[in-house]
C-alpha atoms as a PDB file:
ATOM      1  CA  UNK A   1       0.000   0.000   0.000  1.00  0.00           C
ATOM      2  CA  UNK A   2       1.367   3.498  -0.757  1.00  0.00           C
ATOM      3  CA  UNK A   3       1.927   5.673   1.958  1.00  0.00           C
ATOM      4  CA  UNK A   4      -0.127   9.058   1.764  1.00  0.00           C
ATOM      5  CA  UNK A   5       1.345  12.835   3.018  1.00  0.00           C
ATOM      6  CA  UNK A   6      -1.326  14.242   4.800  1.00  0.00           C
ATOM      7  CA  UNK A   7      -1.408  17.926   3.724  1.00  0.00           C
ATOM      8  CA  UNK A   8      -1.041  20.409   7.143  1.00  0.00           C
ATOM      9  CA  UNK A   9      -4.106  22.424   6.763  1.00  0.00           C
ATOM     10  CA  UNK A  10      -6.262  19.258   6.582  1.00  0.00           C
ATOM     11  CA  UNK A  11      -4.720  17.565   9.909  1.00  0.00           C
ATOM     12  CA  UNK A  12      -7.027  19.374  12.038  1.00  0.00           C
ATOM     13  CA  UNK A  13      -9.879  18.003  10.441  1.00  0.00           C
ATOM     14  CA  UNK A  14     -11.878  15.923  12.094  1.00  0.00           C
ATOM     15  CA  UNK A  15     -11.631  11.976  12.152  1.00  0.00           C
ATOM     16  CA  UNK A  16     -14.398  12.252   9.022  1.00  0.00           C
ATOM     17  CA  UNK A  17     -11.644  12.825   6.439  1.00  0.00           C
ATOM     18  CA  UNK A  18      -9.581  10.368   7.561  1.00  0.00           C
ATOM     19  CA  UNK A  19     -12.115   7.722   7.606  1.00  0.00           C
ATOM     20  CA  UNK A  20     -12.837   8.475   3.894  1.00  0.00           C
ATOM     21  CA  UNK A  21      -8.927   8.325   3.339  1.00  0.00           C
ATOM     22  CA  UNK A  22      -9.116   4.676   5.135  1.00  0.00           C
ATOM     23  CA  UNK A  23     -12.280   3.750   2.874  1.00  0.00           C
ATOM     24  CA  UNK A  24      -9.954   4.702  -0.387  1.00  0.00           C
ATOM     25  CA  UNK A  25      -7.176   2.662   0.602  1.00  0.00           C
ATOM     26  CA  UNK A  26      -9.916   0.016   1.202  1.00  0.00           C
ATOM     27  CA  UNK A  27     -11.508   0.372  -2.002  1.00  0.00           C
ATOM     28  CA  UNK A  28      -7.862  -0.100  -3.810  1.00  0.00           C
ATOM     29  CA  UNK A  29      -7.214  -3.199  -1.870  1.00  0.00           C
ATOM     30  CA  UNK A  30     -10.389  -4.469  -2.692  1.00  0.00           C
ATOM     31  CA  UNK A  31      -9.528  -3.595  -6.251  1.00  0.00           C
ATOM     32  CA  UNK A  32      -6.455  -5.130  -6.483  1.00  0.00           C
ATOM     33  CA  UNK A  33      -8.353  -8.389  -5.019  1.00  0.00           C
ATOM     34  CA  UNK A  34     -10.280  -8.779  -7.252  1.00  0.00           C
ATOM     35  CA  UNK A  35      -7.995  -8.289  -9.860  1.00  0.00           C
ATOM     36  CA  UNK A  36      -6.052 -10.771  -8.929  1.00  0.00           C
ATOM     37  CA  UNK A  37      -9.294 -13.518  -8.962  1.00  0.00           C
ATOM     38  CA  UNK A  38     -10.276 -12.170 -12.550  1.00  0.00           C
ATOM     39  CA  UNK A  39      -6.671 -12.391 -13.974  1.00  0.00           C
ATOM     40  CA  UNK A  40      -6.211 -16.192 -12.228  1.00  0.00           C
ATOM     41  CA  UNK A  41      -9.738 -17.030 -13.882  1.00  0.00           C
ATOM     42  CA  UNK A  42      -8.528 -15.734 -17.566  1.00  0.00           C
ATOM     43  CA  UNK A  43      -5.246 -17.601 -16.958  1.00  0.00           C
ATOM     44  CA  UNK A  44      -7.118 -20.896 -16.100  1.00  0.00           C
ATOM     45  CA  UNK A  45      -9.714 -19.878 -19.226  1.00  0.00           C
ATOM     46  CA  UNK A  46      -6.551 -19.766 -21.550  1.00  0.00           C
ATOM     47  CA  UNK A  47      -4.700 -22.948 -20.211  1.00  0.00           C
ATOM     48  CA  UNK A  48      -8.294 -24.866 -21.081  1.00  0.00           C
ATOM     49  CA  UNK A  49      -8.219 -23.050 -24.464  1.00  0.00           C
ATOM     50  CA  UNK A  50      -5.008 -24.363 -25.028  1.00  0.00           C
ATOM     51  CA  UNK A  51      -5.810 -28.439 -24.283  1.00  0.00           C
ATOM     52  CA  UNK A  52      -8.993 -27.663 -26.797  1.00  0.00           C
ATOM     53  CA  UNK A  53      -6.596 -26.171 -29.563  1.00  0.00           C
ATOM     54  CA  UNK A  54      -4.029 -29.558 -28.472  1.00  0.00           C
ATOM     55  CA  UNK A  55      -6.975 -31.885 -28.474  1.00  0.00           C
ATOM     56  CA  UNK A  56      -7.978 -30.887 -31.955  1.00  0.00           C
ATOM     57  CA  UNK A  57      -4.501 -31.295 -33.739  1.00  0.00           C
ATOM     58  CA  UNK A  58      -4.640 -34.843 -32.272  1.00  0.00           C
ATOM     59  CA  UNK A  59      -7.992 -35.494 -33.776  1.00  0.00           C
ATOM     60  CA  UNK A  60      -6.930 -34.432 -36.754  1.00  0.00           C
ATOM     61  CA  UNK A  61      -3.619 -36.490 -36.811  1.00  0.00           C
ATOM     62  CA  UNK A  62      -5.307 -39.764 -34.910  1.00  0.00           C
ATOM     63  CA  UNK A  63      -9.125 -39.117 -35.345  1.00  0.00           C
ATOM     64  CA  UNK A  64     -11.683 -39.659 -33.343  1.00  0.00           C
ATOM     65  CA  UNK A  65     -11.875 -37.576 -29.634  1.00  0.00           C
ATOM     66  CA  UNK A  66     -14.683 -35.953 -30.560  1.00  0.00           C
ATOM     67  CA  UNK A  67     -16.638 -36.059 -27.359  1.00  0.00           C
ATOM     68  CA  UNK A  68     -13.045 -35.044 -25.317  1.00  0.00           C
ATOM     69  CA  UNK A  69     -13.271 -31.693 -27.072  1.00  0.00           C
ATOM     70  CA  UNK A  70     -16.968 -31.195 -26.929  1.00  0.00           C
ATOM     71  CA  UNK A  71     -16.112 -31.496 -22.476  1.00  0.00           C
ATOM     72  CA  UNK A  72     -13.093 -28.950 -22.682  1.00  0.00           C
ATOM     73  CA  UNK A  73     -15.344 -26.613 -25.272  1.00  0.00           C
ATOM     74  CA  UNK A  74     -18.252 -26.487 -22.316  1.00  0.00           C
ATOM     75  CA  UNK A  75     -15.597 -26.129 -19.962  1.00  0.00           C
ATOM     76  CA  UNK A  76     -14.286 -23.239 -21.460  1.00  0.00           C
ATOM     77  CA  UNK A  77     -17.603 -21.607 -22.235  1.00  0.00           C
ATOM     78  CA  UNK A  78     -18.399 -22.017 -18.888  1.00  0.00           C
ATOM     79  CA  UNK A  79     -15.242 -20.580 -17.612  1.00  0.00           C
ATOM     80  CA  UNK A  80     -15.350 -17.538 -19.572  1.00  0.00           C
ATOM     81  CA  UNK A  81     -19.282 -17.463 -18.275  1.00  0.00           C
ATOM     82  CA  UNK A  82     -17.731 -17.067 -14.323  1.00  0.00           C
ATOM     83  CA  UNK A  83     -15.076 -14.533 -15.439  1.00  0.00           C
ATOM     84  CA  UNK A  84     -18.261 -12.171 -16.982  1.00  0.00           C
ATOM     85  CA  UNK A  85     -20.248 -13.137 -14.248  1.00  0.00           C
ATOM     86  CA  UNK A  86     -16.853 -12.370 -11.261  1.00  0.00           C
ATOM     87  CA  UNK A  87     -16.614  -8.741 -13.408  1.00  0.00           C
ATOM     88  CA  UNK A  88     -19.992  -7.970 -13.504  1.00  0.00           C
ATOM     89  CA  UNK A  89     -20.228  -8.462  -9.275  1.00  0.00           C
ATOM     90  CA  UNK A  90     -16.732  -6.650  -9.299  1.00  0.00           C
ATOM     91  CA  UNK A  91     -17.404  -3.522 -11.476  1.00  0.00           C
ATOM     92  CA  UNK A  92     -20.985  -3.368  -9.377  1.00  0.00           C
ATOM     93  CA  UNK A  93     -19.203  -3.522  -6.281  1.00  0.00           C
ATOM     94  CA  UNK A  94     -16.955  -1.317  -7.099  1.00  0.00           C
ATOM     95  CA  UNK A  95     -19.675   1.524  -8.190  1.00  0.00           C
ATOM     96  CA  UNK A  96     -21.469   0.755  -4.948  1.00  0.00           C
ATOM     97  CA  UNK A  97     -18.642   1.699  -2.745  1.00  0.00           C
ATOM     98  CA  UNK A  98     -17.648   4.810  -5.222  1.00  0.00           C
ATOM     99  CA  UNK A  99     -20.901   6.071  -4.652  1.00  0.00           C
ATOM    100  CA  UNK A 100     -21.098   5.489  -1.057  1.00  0.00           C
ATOM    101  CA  UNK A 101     -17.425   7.569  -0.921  1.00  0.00           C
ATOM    102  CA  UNK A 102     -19.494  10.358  -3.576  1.00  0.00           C
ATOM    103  CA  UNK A 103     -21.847  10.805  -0.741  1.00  0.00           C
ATOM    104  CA  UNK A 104     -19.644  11.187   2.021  1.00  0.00           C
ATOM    105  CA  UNK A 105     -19.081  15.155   3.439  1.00  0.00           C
ATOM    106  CA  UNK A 106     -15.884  16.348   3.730  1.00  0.00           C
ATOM    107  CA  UNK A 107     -14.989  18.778   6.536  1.00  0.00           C
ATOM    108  CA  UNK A 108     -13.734  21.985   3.990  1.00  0.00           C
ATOM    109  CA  UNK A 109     -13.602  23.052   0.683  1.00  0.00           C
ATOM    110  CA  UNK A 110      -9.629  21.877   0.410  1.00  0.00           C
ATOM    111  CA  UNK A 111     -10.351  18.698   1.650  1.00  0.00           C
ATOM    112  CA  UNK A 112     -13.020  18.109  -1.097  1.00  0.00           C
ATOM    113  CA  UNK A 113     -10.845  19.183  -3.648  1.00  0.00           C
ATOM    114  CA  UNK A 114      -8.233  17.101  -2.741  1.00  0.00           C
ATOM    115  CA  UNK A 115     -10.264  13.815  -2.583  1.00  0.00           C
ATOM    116  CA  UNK A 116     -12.164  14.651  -5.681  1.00  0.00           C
ATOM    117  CA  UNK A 117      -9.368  14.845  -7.435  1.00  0.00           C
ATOM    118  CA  UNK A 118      -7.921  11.237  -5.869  1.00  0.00           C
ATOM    119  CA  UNK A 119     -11.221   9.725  -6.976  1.00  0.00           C
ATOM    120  CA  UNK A 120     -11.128  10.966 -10.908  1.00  0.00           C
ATOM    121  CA  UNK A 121      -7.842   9.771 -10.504  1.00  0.00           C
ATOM    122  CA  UNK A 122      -8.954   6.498  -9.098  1.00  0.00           C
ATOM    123  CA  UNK A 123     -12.117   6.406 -11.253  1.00  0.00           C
ATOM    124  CA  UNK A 124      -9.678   7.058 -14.380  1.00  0.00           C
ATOM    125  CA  UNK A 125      -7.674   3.957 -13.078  1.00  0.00           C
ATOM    126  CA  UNK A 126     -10.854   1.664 -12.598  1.00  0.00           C
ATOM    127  CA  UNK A 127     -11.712   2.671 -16.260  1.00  0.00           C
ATOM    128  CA  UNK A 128      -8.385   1.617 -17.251  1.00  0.00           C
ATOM    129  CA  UNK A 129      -8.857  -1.725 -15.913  1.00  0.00           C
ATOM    130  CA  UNK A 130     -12.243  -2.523 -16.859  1.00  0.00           C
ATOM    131  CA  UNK A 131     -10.865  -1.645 -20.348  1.00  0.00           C
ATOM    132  CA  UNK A 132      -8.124  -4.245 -20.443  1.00  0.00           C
ATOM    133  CA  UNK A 133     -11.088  -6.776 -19.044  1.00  0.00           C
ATOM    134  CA  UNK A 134     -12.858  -5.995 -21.830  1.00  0.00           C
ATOM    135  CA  UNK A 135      -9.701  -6.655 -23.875  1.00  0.00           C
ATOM    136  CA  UNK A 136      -8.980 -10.074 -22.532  1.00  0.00           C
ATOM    137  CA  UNK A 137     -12.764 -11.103 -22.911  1.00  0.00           C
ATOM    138  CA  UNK A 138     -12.612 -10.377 -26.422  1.00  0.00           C
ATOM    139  CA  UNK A 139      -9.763 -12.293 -26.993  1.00  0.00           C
ATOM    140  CA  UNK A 140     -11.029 -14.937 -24.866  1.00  0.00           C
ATOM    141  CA  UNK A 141     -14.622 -14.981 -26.711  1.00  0.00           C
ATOM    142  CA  UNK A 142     -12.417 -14.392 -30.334  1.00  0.00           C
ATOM    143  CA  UNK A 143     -10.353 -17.812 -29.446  1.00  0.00           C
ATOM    144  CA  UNK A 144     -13.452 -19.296 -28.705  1.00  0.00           C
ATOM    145  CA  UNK A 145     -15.095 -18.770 -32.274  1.00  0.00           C
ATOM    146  CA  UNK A 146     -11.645 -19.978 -33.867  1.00  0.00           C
ATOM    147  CA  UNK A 147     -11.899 -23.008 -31.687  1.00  0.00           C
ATOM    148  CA  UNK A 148     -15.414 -23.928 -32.209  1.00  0.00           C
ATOM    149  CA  UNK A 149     -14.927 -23.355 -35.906  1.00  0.00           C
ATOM    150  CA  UNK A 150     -12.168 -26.031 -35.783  1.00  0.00           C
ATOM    151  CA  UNK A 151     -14.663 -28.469 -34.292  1.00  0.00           C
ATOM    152  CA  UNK A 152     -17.522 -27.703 -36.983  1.00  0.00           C
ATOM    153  CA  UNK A 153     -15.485 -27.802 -39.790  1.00  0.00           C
ATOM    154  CA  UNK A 154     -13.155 -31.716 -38.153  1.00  0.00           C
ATOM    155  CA  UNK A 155     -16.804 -32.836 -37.210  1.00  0.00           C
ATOM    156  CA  UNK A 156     -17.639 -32.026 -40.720  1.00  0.00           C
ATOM    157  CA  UNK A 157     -14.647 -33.506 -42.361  1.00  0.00           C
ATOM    158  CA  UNK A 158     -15.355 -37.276 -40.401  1.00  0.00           C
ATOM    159  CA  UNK A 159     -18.903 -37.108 -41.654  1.00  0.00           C
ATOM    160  CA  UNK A 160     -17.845 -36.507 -45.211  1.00  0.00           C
ATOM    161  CA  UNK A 161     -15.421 -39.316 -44.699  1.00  0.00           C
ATOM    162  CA  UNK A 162     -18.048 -41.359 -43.164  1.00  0.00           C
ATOM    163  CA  UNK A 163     -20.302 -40.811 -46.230  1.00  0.00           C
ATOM    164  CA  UNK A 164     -17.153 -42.226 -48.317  1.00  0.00           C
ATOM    165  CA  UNK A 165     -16.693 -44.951 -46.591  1.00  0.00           C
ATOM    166  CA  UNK A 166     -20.131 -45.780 -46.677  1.00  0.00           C
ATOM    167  CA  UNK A 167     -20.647 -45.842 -50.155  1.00  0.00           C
ATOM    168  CA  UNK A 168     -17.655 -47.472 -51.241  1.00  0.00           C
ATOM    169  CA  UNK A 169     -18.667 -50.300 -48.871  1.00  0.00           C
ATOM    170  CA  UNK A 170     -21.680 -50.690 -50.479  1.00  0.00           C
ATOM    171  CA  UNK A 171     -19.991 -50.553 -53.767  1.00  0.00           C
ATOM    172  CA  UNK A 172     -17.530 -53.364 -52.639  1.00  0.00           C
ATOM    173  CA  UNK A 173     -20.869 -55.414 -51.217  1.00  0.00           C
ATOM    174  CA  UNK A 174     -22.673 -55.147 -54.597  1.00  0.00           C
ATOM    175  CA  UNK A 175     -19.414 -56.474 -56.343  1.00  0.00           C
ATOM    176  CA  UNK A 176     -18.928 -59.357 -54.344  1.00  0.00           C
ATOM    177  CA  UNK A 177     -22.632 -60.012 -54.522  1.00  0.00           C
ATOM    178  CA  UNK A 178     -21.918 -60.194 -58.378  1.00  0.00           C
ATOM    179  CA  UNK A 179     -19.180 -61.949 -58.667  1.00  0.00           C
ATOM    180  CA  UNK A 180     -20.868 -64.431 -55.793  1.00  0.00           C
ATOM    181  CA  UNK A 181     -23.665 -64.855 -58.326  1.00  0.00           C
ATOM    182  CA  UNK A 182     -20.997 -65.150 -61.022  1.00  0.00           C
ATOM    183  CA  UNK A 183     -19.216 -68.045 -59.369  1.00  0.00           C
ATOM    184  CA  UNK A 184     -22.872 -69.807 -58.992  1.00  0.00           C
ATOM    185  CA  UNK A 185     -24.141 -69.904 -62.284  1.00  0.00           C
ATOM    186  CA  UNK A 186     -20.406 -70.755 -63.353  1.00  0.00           C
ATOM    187  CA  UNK A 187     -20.696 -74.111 -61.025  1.00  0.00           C
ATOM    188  CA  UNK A 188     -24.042 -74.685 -62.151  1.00  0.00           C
ATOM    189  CA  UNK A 189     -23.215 -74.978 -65.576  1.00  0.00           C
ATOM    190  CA  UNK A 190     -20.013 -76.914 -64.648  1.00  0.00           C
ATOM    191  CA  UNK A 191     -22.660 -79.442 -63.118  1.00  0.00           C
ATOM    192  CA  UNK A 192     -24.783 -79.393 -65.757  1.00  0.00           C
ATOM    193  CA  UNK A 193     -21.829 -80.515 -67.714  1.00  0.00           C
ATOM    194  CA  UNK A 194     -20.951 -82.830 -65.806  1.00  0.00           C
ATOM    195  CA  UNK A 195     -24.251 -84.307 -65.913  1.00  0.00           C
ATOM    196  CA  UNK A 196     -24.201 -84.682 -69.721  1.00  0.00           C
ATOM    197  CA  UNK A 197     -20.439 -86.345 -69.972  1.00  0.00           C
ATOM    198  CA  UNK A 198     -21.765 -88.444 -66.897  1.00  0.00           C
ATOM    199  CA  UNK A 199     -25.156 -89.793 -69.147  1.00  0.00           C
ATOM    200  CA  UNK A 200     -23.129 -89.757 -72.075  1.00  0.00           C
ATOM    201  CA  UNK A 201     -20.206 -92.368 -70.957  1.00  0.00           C
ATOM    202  CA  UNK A 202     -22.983 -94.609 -69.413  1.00  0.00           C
ATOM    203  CA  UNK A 203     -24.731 -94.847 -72.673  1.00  0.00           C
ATOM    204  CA  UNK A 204     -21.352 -95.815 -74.337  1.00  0.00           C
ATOM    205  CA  UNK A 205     -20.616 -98.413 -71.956  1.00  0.00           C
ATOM    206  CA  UNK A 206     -23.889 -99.766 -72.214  1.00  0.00           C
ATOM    207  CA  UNK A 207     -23.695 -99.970 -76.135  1.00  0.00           C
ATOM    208  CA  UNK A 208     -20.438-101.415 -75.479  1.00  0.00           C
ATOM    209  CA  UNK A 209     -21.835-103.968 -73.404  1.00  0.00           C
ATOM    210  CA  UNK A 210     -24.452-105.046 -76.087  1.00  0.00           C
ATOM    211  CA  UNK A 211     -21.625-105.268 -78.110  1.00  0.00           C
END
C-alpha cells in the first residue's frame, strides 16, 4: 500500500476525512483483489483453451476424440461465463462503494478538492482496468469462435469421410454379390456338364456292353 502525506491544513480536520482516506485505501485493496481472482480465472480460461486447440490437432492427426473436445469446449464456455459473471459483481461492487465515498461530506472546501481529485484519478484507473477486461474477454470470446470453428469444420470432415466410406462399402458389397452370383451360375453350368459327360459315358458303356 502506498503511503499518503497528509497535507497540514487538513490535519485538524476531524476523524471524518480520515475515515474516507481509510475507505480509499480500502476500495484499492479491494480492487487489487479482485484483480487478482479475474486475472487467475482468464489464466485458467486460456490454459483450457489451449488443451482444446491440443486436443484438436490430435484429432486431426489420430481421429476420433470428438466427445473429449466437446467437455473442454463447455468447460471453457463455462469458464469464460464465471469470469463475466466475477466482473460484472466486481465492477458493481466497485460503483457501490464509489458512490457510497461520492456521498460522504468532507470537513472543507480543500479537503473536497483534494479527494475529488484522488477519486477521478482512481475512477480514471478503474476505467483503465475494466478496459483491459474488456480486452482479454474479447480475446477470450475471439479464441473461442476460432476453436469452435475447428470443431464444426473436423466434425464435418469425419462425416464426409463417413459418407465415403459408406458408399464405397456398399460398392464393394454389390461387387462381391456379383461376382458371388458369377461363381454360382459358373458351377451350375459346370454341373450341368458334368451331368451330360456323366449320361453320355454310361450310354457308351452300355452300347459297349451289347456289343
Amino acid at each position: 500500500r502506498r503511503v499518503r502525506n497528509i497535507p497540514l491544513h487538513s490535519q485538524a480536520l476531524t476523524a471524518v476525512p480520515l475515515a474516507s482516506a481509510s475507505l480509499v485505501d480500502q476500495l484499492e485493496d479491494r480492487i487489487l483483489s479482485h484483480e487478482k481472482t479475474t486475472a487467475a480465472l482468464v489464466e485458467h480460461a486460456f490454459r483450457i483453451k489451449e488443451d482444446i486447440v491440443s486436443t484438436l490437432h490430435r484429432m486431426q492427426n489420430k481421429g476420433g476424440g470428438d466427445r473429449l473436445a466437446r467437455q473442454l469446449l463447455e468447460e471453457h464456455i463455462r469458464n469464460i461465463t464465471a469470469i463475466v459473471r466475477q466482473l460484472n459483481r466486481d465492477i458493481e461492487m466497485l460503483q457501490e462503494q464509489i458512490r457510497v465515498r461520492d456521498n460522504l461530506s468532507y470537513g472543507t472546501n480543500s479537503t473536497l478538492k483534494s479527494l475529488e481529485m484522488r477519486q477521478l484519478s482512481g475512477l480514471g484507473d478503474l476505467r483503465g482496468r475494466v478496459a483491459r477486461c474488456d480486452a482479454g474477454l474479447a480475446r477470450l470470446s475471439a479464441e473461442h469462435k476460432i476453436t469452435y470453428e475447428r470443431l464444426q469444420s473436423l466434425s464435418k470432415d469425419q462425416h464426409t469421410s463417413k459418407l465415403i466410406l459408406e458408399s464405397k462399402i456398399k460398392e464393394a458389397e454389390i461387387q462381391i454379390s456379383h461376382l458371388l452370383s458369377r461363381v454360382e451360375q459358373s458351377i451350375m453350368q459346370q454341373e450341368a456338364k458334368l451331368k451330360i459327360s456323366y449320361k453320355e459315358s454310361n450310354q457308351q458303356l452300355q452300347l459297349l456292353d451289347t456289343k
